[in-house]
PDB file of N, CA and C in Angstrom:
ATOM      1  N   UNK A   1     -42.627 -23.711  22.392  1.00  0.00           N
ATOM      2  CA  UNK A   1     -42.259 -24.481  23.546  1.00  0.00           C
ATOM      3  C   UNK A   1     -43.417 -24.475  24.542  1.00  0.00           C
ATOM      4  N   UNK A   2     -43.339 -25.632  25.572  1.00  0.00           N
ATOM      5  CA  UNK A   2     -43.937 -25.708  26.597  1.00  0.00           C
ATOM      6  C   UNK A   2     -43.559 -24.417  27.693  1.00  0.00           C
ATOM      7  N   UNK A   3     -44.869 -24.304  28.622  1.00  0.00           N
ATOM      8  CA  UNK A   3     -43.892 -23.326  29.892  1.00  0.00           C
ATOM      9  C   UNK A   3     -43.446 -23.825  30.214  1.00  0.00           C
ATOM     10  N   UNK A   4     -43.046 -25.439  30.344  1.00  0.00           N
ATOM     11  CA  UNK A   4     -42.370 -26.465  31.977  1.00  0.00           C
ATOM     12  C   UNK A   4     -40.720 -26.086  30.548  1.00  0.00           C
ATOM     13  N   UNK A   5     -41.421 -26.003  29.287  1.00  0.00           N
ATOM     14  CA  UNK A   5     -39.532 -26.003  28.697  1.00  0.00           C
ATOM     15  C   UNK A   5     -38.527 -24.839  28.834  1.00  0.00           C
ATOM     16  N   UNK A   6     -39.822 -23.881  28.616  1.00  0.00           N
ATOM     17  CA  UNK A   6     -39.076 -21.887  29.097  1.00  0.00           C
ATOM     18  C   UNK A   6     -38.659 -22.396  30.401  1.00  0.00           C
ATOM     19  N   UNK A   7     -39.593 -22.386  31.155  1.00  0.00           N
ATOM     20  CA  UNK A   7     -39.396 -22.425  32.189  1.00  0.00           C
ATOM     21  C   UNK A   7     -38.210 -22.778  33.099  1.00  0.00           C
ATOM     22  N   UNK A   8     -37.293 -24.187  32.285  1.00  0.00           N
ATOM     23  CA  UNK A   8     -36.351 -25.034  32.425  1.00  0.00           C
ATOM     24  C   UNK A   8     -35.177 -23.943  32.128  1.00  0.00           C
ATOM     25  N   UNK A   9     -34.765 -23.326  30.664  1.00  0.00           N
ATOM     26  CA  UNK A   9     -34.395 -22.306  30.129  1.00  0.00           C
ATOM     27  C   UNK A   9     -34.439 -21.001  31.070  1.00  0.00           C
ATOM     28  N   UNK A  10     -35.001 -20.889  31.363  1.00  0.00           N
ATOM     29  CA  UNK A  10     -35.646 -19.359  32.537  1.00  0.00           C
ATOM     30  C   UNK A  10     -34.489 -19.583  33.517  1.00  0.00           C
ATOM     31  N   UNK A  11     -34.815 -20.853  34.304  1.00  0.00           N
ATOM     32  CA  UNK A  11     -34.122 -21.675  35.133  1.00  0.00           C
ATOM     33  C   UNK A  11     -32.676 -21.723  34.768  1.00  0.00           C
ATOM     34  N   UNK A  12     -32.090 -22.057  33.803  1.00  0.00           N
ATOM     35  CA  UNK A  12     -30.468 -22.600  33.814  1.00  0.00           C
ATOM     36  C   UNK A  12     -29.737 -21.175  33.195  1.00  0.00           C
ATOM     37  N   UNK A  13     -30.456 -20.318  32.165  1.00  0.00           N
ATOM     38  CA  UNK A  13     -29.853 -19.650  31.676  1.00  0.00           C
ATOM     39  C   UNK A  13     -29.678 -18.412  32.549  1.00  0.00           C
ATOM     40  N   UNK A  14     -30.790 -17.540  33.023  1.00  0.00           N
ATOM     41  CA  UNK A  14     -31.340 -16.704  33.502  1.00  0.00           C
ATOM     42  C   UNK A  14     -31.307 -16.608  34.683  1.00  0.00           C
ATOM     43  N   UNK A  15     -31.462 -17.788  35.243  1.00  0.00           N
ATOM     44  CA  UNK A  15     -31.509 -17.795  37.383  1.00  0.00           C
ATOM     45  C   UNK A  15     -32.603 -17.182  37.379  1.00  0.00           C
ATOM     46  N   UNK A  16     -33.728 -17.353  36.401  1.00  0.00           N
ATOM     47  CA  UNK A  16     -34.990 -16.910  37.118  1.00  0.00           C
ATOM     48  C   UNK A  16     -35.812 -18.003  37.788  1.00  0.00           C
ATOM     49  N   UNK A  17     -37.076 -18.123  38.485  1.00  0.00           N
ATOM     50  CA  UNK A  17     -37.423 -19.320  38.781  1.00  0.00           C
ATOM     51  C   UNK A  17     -38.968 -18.924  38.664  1.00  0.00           C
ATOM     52  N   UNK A  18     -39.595 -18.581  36.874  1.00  0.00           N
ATOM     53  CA  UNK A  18     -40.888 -17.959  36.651  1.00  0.00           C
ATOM     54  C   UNK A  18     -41.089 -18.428  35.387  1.00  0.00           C
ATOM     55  N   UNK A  19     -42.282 -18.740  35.051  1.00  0.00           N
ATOM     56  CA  UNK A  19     -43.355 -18.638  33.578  1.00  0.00           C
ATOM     57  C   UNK A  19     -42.646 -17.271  32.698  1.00  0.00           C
ATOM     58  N   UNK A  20     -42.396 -17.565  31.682  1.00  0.00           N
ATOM     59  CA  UNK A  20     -42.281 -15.952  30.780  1.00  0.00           C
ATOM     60  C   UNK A  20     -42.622 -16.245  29.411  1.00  0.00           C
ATOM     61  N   UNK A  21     -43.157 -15.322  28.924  1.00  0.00           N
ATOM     62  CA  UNK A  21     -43.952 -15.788  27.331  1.00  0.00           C
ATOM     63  C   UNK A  21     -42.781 -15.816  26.276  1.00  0.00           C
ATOM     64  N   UNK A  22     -41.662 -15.001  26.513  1.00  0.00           N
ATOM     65  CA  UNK A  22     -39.937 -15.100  25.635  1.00  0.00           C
ATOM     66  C   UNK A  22     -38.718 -14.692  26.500  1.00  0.00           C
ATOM     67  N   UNK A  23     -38.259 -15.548  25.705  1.00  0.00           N
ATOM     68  CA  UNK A  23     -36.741 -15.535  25.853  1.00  0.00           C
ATOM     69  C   UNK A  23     -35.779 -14.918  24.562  1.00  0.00           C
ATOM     70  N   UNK A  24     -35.064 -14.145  25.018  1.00  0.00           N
ATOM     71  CA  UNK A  24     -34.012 -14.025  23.651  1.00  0.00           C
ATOM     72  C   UNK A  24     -32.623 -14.252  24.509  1.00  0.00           C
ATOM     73  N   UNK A  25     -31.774 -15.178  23.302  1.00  0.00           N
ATOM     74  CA  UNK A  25     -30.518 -14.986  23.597  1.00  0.00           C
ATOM     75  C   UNK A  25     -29.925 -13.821  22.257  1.00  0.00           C
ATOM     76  N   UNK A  26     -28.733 -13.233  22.212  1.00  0.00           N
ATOM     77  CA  UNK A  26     -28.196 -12.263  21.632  1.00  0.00           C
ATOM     78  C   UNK A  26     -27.143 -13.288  21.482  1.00  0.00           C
ATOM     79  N   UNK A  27     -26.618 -13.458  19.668  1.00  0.00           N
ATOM     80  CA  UNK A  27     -25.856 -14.493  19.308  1.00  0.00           C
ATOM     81  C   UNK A  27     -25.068 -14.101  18.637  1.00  0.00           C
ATOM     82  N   UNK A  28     -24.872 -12.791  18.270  1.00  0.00           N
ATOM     83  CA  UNK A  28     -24.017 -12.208  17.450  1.00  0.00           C
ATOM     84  C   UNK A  28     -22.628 -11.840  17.734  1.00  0.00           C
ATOM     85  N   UNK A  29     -21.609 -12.165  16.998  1.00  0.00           N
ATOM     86  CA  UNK A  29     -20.071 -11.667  16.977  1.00  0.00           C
ATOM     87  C   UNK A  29     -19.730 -10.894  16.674  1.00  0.00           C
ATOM     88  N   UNK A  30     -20.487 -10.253  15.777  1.00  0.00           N
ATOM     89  CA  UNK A  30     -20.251  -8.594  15.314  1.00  0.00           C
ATOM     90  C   UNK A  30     -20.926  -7.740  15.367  1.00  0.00           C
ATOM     91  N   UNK A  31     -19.995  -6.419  16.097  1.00  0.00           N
ATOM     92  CA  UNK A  31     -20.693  -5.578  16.104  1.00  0.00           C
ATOM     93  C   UNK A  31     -22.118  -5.032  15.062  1.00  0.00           C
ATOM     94  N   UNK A  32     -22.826  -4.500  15.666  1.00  0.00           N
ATOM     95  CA  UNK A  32     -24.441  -4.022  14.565  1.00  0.00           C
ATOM     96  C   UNK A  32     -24.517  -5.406  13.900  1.00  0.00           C
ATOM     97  N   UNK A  33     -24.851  -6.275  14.104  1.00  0.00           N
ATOM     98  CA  UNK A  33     -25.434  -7.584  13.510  1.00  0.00           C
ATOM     99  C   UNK A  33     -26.400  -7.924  14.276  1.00  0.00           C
ATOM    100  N   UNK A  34     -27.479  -8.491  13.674  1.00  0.00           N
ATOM    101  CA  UNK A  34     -28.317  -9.347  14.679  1.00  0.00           C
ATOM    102  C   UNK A  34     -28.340 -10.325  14.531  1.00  0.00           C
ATOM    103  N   UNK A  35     -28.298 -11.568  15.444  1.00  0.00           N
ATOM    104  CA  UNK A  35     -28.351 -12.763  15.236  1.00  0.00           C
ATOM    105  C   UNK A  35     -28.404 -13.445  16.685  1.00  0.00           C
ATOM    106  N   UNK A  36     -29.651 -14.209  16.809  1.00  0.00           N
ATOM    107  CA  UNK A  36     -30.366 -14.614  17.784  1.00  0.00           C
ATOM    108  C   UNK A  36     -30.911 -15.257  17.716  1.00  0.00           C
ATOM    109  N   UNK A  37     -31.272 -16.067  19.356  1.00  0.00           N
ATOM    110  CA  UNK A  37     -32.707 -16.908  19.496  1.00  0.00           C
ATOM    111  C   UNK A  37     -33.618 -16.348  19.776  1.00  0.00           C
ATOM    112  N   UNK A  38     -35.093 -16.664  19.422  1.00  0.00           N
ATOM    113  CA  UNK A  38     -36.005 -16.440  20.840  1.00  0.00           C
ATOM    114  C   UNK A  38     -36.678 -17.637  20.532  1.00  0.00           C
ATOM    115  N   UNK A  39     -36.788 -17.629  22.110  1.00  0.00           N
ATOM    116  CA  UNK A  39     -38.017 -19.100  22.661  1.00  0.00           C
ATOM    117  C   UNK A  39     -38.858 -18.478  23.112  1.00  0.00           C
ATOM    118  N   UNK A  40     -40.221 -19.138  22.543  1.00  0.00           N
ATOM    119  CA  UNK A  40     -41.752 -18.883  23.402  1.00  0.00           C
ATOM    120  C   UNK A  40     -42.358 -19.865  23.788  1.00  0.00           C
ATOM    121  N   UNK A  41     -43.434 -19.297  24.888  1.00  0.00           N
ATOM    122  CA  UNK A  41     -43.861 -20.488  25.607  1.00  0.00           C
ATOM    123  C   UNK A  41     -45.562 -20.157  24.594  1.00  0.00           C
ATOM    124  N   UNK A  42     -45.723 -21.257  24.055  1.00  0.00           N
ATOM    125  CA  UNK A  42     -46.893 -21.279  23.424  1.00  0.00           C
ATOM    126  C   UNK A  42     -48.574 -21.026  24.410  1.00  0.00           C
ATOM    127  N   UNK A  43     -48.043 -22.023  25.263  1.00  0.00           N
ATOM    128  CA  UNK A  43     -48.568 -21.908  26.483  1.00  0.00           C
ATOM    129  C   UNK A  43     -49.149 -20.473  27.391  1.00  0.00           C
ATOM    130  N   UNK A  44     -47.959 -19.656  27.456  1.00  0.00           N
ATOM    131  CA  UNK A  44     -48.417 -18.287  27.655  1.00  0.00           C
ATOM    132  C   UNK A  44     -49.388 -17.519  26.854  1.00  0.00           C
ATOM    133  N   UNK A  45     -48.709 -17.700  25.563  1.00  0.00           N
ATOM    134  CA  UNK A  45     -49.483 -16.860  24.364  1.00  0.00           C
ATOM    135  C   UNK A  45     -50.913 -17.277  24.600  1.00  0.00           C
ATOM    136  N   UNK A  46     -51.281 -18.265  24.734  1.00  0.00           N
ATOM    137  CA  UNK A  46     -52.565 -19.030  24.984  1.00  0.00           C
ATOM    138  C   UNK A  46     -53.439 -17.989  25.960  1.00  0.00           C
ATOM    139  N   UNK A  47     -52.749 -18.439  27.429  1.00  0.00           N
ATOM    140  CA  UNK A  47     -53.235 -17.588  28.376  1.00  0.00           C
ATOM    141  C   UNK A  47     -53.430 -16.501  28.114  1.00  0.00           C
ATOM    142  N   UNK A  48     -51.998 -15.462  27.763  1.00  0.00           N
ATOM    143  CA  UNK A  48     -52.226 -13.724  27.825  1.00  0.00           C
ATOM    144  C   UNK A  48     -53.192 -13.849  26.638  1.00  0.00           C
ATOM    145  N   UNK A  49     -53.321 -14.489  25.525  1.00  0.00           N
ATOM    146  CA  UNK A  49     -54.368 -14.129  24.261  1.00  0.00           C
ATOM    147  C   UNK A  49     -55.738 -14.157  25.240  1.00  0.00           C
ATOM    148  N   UNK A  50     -56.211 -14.869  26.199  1.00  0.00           N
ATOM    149  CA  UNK A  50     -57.260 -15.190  27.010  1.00  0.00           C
ATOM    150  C   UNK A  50     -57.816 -14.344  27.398  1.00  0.00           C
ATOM    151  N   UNK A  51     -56.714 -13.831  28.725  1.00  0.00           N
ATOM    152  CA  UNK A  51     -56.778 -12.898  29.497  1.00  0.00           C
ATOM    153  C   UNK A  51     -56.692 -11.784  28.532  1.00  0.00           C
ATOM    154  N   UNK A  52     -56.342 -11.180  27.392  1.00  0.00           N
ATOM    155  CA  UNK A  52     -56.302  -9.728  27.178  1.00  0.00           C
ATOM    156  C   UNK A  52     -57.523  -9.911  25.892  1.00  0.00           C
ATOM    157  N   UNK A  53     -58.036 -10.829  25.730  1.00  0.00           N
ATOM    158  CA  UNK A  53     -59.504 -11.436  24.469  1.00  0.00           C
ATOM    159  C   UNK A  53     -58.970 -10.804  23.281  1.00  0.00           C
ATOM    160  N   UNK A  54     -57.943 -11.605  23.072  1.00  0.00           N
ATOM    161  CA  UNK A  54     -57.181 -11.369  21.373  1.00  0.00           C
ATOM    162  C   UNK A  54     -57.262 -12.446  21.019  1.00  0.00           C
ATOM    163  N   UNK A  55     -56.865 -12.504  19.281  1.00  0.00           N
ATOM    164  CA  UNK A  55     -56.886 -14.260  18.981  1.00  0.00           C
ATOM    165  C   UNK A  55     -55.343 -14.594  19.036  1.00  0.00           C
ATOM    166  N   UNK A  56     -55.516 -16.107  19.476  1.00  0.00           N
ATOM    167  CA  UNK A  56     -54.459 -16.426  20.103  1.00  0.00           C
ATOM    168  C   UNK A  56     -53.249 -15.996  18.852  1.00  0.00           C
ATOM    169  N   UNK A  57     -53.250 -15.797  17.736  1.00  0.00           N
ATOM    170  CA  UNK A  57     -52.010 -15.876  16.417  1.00  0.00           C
ATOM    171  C   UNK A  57     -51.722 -13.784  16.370  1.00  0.00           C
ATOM    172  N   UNK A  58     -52.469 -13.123  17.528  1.00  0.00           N
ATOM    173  CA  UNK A  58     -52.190 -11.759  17.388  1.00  0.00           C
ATOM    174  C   UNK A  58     -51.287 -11.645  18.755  1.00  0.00           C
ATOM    175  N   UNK A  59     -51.677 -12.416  19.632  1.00  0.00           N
ATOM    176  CA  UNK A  59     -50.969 -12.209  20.450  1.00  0.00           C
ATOM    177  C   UNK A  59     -49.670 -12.872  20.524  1.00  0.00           C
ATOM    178  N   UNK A  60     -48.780 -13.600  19.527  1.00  0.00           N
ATOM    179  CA  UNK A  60     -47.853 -14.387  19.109  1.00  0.00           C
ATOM    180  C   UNK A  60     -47.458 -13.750  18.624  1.00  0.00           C
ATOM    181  N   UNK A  61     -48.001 -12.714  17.658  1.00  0.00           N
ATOM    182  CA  UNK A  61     -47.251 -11.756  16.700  1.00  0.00           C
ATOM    183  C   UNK A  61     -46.809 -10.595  17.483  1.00  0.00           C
ATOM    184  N   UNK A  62     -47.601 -10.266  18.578  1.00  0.00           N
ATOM    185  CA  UNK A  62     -46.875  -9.381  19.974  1.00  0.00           C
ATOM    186  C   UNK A  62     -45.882  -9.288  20.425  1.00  0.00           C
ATOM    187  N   UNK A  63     -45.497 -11.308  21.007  1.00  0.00           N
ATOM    188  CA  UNK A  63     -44.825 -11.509  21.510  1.00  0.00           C
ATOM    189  C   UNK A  63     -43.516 -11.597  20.555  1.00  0.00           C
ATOM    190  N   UNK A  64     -43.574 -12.303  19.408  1.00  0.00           N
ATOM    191  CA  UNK A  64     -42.576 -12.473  18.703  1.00  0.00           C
ATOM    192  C   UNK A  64     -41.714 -10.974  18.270  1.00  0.00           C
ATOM    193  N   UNK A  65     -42.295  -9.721  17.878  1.00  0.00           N
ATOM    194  CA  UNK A  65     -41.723  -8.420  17.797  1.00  0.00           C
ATOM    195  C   UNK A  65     -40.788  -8.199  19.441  1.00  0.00           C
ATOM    196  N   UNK A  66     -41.932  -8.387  20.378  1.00  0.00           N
ATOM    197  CA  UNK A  66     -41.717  -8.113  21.714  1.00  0.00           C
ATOM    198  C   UNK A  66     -39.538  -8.851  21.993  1.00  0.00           C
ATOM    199  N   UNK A  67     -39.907 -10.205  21.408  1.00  0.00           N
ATOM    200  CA  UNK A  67     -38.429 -10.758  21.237  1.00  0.00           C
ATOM    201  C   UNK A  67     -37.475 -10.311  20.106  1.00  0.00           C
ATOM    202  N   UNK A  68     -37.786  -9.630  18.940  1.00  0.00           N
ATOM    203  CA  UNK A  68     -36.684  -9.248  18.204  1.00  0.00           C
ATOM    204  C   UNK A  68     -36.241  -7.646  18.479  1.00  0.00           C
ATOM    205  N   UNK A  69     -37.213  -7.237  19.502  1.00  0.00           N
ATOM    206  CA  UNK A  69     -36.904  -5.810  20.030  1.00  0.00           C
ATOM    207  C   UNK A  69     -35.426  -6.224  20.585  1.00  0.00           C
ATOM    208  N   UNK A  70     -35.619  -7.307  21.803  1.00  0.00           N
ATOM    209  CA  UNK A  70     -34.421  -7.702  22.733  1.00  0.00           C
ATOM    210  C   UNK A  70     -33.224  -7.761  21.900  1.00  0.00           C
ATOM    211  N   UNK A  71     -33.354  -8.068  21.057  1.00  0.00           N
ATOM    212  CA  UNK A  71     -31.991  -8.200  19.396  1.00  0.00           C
ATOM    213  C   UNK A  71     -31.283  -6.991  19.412  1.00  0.00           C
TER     214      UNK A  71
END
């Protein structure tokens, strides 16, 4: 996703009103199951890969663990 799309998401779901590199929703009906979204802002990954001088597909793989932790 775009940040302006997290961002939107950030916005309606969350009541936040900020940039964030993921989102997880928790989708599961049963107990000890996982089953979920996560949204990323590609956009971020871009930046933080920048700012921290990783390649941009390590810092995706960061973020993406970073969201199935939230699970």
């Amino acid at each position: 996703m775009t940040d302006e799309q997290l961002l939107e998401i950030n916005r309606q779901h969350l009541n936040h009103d900020y940039y964030t590199d993921v989102i997880t929703f928790d989708n599961s009906d049963i107990a000890n199951a996982i089953e979920g979204d996560i949204f990323i802002s590609i956009d971020r990954i871009r930046d933080n890969a920048k700012q921290l001088n990783l390649k941009v597909d390590e810092e995706l793989q960061r973020v993406m663990v970073h969201g199935l932790l939230h699970l």
